[in-house]
Protein backbone atom coordinates (compact mmCIF):
# COMPACT_ATOMS: atom_id res chain seq x y z
CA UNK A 1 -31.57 -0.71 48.34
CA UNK A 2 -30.78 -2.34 51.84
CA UNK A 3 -29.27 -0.33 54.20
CA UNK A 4 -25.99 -1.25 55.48
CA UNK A 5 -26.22 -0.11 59.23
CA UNK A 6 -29.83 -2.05 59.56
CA UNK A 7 -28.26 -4.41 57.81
CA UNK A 8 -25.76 -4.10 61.20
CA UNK A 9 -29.07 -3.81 63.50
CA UNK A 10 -30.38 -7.10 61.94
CA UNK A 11 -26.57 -8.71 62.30
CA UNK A 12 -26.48 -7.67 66.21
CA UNK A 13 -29.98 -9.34 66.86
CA UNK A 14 -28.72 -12.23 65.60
CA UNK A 15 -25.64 -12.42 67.41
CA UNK A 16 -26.89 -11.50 70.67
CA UNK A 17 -30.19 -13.02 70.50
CA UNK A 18 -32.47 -10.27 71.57
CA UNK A 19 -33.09 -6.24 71.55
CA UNK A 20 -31.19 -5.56 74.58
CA UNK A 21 -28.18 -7.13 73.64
CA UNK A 22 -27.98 -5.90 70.15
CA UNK A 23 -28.28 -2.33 72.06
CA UNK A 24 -25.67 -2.96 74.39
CA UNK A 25 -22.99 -4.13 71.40
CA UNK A 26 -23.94 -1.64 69.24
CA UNK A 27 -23.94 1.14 72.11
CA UNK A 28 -27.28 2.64 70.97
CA UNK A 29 -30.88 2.53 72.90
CA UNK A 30 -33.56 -0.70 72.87
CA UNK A 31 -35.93 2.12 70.70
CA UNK A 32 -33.14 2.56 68.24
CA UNK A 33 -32.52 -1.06 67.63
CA UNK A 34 -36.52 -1.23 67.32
CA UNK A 35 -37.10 1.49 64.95
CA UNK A 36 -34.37 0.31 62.83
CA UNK A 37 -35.92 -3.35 62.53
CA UNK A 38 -39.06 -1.62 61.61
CA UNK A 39 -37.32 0.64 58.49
CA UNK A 40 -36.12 -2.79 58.02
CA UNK A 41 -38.57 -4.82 57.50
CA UNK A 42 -40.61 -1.82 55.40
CA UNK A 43 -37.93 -1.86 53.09
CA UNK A 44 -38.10 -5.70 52.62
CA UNK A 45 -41.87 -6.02 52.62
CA UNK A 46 -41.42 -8.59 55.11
CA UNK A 47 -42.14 -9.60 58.79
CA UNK A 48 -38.17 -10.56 59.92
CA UNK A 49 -39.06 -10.55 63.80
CA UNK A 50 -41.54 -12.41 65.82
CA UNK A 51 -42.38 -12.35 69.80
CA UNK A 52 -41.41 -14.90 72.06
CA UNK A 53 -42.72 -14.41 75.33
CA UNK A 54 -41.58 -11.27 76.36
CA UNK A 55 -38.30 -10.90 73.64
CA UNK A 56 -38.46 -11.41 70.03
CA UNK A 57 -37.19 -14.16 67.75
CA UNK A 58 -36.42 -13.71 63.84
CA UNK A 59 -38.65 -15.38 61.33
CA UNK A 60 -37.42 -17.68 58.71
CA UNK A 61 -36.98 -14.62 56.47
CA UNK A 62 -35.49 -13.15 59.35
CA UNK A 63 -32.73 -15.56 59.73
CA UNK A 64 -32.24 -15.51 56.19
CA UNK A 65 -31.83 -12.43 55.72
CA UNK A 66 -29.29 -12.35 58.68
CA UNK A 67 -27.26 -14.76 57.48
CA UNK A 68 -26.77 -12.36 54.16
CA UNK A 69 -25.86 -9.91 56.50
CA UNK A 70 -23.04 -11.27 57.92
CA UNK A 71 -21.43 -11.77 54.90
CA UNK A 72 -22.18 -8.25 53.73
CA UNK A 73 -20.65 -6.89 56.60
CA UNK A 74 -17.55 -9.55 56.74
CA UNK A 75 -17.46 -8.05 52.90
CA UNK A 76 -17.05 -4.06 54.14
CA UNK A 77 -15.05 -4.86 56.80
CA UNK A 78 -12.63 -6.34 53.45
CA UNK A 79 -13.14 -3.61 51.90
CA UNK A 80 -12.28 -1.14 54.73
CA UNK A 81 -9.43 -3.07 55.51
CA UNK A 82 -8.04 -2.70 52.00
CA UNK A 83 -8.78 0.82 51.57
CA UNK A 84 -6.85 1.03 54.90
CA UNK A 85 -3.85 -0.61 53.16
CA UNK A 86 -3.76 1.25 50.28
CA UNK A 87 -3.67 4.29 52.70
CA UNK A 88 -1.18 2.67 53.83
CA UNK A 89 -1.55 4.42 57.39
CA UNK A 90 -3.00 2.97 60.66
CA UNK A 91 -5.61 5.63 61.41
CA UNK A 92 -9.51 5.84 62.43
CA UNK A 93 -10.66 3.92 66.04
CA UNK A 94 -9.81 0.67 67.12
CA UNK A 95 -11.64 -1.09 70.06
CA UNK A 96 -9.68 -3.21 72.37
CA UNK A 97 -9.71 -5.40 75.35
CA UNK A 98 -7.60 -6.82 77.56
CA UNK A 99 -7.91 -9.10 81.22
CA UNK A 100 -7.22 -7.34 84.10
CA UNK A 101 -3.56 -8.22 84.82
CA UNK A 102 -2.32 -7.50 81.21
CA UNK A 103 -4.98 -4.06 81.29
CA UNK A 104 -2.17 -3.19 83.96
CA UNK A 105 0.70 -4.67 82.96
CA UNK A 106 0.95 -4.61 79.59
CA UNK A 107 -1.51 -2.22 77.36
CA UNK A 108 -0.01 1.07 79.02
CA UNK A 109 2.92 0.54 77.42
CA UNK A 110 1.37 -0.78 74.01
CA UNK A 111 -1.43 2.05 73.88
CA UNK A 112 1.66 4.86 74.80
CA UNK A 113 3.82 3.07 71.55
CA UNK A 114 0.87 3.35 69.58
CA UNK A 115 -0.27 7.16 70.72
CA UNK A 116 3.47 8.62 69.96
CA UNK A 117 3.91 6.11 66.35
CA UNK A 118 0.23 6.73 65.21
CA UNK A 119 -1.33 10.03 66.07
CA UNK A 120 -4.48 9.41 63.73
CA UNK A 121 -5.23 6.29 65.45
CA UNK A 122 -7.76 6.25 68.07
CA UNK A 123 -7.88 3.71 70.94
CA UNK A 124 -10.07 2.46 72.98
CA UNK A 125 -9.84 -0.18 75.60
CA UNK A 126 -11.74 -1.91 78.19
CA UNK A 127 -11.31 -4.73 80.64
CA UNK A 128 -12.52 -8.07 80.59
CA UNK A 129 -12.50 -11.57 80.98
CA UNK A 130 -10.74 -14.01 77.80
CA UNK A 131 -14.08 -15.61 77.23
CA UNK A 132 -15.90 -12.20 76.94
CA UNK A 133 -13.68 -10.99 74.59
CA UNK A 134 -13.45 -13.76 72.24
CA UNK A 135 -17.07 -13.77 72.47
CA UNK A 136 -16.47 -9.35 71.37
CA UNK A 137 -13.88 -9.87 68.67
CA UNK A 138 -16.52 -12.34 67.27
CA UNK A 139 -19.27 -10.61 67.46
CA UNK A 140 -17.42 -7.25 65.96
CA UNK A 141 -18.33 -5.40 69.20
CA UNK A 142 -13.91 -5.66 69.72
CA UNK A 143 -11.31 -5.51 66.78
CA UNK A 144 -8.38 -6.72 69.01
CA UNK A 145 -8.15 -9.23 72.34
CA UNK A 146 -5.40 -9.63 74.62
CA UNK A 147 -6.11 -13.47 76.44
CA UNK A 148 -4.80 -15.82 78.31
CA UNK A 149 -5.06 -19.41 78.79
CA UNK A 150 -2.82 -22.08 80.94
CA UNK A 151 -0.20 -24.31 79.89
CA UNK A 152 -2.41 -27.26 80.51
CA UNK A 153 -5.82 -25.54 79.44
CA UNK A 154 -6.00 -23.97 76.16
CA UNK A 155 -8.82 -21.12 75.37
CA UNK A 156 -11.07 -22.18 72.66
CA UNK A 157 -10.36 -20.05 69.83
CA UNK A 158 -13.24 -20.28 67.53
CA UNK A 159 -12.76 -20.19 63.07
CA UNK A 160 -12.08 -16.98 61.76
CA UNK A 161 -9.57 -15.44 64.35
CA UNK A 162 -6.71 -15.27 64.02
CA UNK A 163 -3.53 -14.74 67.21
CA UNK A 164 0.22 -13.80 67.84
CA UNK A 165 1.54 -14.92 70.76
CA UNK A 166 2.46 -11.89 73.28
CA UNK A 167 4.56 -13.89 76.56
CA UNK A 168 4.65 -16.46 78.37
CA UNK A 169 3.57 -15.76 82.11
CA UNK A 170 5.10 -17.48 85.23
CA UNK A 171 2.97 -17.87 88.11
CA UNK A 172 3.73 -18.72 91.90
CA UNK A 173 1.96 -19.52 95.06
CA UNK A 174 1.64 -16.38 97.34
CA UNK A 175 1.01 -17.61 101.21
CA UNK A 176 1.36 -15.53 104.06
CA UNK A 177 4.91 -14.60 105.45
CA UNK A 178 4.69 -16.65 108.10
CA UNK A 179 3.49 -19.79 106.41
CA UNK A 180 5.84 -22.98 106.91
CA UNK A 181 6.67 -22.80 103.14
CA UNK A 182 7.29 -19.10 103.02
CA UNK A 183 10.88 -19.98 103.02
CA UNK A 184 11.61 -22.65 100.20
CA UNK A 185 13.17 -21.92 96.60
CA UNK A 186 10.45 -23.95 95.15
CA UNK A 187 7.49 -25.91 95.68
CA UNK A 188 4.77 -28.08 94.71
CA UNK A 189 0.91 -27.59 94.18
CA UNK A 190 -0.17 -30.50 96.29
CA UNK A 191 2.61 -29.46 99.31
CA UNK A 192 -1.15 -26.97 99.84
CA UNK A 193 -3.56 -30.04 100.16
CA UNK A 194 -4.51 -28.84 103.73
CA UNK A 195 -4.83 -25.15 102.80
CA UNK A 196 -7.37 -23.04 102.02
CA UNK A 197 -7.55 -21.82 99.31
CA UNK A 198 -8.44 -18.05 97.48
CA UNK A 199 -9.89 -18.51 93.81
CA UNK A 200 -11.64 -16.44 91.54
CA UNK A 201 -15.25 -16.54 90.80
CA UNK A 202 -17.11 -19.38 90.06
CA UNK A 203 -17.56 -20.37 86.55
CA UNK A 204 -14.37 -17.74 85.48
CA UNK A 205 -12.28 -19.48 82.84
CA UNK A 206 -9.17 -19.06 85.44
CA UNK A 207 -10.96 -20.54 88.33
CA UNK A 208 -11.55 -23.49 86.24
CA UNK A 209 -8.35 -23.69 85.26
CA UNK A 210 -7.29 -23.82 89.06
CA UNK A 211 -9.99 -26.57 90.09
CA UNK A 212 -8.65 -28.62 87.16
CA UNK A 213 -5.23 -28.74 88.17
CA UNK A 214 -5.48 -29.37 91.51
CA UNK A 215 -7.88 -32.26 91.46
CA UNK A 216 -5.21 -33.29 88.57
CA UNK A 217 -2.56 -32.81 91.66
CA UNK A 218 -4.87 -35.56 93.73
CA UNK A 219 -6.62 -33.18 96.16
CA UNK A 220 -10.01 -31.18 96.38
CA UNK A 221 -9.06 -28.19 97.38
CA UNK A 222 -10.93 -26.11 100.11
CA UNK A 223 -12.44 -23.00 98.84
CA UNK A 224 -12.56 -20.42 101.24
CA UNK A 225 -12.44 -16.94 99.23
CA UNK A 226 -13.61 -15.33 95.69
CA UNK A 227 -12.39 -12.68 94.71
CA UNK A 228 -11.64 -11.26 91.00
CA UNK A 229 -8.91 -9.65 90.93
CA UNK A 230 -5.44 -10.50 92.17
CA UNK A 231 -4.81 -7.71 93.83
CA UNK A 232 -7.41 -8.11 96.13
CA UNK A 233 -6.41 -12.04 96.75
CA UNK A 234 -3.39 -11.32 97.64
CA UNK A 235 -5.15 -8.77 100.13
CA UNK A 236 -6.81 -11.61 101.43
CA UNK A 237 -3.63 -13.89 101.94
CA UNK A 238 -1.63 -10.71 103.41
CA UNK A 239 -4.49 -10.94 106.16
CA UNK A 240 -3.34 -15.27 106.35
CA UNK A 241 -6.54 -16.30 105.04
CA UNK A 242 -5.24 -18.55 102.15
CA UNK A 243 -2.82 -19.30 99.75
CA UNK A 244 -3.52 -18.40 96.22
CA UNK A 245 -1.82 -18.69 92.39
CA UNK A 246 -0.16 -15.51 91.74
CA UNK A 247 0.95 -15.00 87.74
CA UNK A 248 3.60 -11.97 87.36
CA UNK A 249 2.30 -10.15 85.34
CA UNK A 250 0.99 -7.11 86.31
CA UNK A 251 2.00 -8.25 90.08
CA UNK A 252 3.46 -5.56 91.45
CA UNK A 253 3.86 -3.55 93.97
CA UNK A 254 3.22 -6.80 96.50
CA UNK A 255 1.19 -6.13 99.88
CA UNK A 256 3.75 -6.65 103.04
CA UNK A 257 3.17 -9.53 104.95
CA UNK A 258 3.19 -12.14 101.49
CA UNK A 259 5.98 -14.18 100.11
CA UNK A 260 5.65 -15.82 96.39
CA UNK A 261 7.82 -18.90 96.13
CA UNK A 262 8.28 -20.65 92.24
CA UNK A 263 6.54 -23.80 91.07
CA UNK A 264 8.66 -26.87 91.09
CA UNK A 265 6.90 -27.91 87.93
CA UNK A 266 6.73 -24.52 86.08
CA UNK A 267 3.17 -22.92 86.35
CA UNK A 268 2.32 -20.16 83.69
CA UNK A 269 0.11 -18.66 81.61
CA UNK A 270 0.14 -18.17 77.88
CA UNK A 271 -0.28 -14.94 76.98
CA UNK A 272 -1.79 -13.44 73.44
CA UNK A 273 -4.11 -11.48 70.96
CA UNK A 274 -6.87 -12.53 68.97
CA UNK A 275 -8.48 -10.26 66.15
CA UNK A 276 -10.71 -11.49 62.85
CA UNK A 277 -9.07 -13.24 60.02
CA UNK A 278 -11.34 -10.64 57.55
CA UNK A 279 -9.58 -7.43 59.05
CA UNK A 280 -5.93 -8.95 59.29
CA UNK A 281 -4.58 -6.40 56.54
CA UNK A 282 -5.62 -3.22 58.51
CA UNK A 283 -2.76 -1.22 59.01
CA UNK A 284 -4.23 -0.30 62.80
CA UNK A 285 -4.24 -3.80 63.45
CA UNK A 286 -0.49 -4.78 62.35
CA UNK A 287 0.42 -1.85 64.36
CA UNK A 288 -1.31 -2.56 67.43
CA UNK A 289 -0.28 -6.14 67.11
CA UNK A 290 3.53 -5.02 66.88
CA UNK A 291 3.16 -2.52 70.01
CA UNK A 292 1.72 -5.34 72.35
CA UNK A 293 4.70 -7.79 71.02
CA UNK A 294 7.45 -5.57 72.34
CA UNK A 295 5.36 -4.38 75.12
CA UNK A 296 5.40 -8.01 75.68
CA UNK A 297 8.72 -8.43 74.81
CA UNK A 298 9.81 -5.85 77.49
CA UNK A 299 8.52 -8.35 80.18
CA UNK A 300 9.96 -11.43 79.29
């Protein structure tokens, strides 16, 4: 008889492609994941791992056995959900994530709907970036997402998730108070050609976003901050170092000393939530999906 949660062990190392990272989505030590490989392969009278240099790799039997894995556990997490619907109550823990604007501006809301409506639900959330959380609700480390992508730059969305759109999300340019545009009812990307410019990190989904459209604009823009979160870029163009792309959500309060002006050409983001196409009839997940829609639907 295999046992289901090396059978989740096995599934991890696969996904994550080595001990550590296995550990670190299934929240348990490097030993534990070892040991368990070890019952593992005991019960299947097989060698399922190998070394490579200084990690591991699975074996043919290994990777076969993995692959039966995956669809045992796609098959539970069936099973659970139906179980759940026959209940017919959203209860037990749910695991989500959300980017840093919408952690602040939209899942208090959602998370306080879903505290007072569900009492035997339990919550937990965590920040990050879309492309780490797609990468979560794949892997089963997440059951829900909240992402974003642009209106000219769509997020991959890989097979097997599923989404709901949550809002759409306008976004300005913030410049200093005392910046020749500061006053206008609207303007255009390229009116910043000669700017500098505050962006997020290199490589971050959003940044990219922002060196695509500008170069679409006819400009390379000058770089001359990183930083994260928008909070502390508009920190940084309070202090007149830059102009950056401020979205609204999750905006305020604003730092004196910076005016936001609209987009000519309307920028915005696309706001929504992913989760797995196997554990769409969980009652927790129809309810959290409904909380962040009128959270959502508060905003707009």
């Amino acid at each position: 008889m295999l046992n289901l949660e090396r059978l989740r062990t096995l599934d991890a190392l696969a996904r994550h492609g080595s001990v550590s990272g296995a550990a670190a989505g299934l929240h348990v030590t490097t030993s534990a994941v070892s040991q368990q490989m070890t019952k593992l392969e005991r019960e299947v009278g097989q060698q399922l791992l190998a070394k490579n240099g200084r990690g591991v790799r699975l074996t043919d039997a290994g990777r076969l056995l993995a692959d039966h894995a995956a669809r045992i556990l796609s098959q539970v997490e069936l099973a659970q959900s139906d179980l759940e619907q026959q209940r017919g109550k959203a209860v037990g823990e749910l695991r989500i994530s959300a980017f840093p604007t919408a952690m602040r501006g939209l899942l208090p809301a959602a998370l306080s709907s879903l505290r007072v409506r569900h009492p035997g639900l339990s919550v937990s959330a965590a920040e990050l970036e879309p492309q780490q959380a797609v990468n979560g609700v794949v892997r089963g480390d997440l059951d829900l997402a909240v992402v974003l992508d642009w209106y000219n730059k769509p997020l991959p969305v890989p097979d097997g998730l599923m989404k709901a759109p949550l809002l759409d999300d306008p976004a300005d340019v913030a410049m200093p108070a005392a910046h020749p545009m500061a006053d206008r009812a609207e303007v255009d990307l390229e009116d910043f050609a000669e700017d500098e410019w505050i962006t997020w990190a290199e490589g971050e989904f959003c940044h990219e976003w922002l060196m695509f459209t500008l170069r679409a604009k006819g400009f390379e823009p000058r770089i001359a901050h990183r930083a994260e979160e928008h909070h502390t870029q508009l920190a940084l163009v309070a202090a007149g170092l830059g102009v950056c792309v401020a979205p609204r959500l999750g905006r305020d309060p604003m730092p004196t000393g910076v005016r936001t002006v609209p987009v000519r050409h309307r920028v915005r983001r696309h706001v929504y939530v992913l989760w797995r196409a196997d554990a769409a009839r969980r009652p927790s997940i129809r309810a959290a999906v409904e909380a962040l829609r009128v959270a959502g639907a508060g905003l707009g």
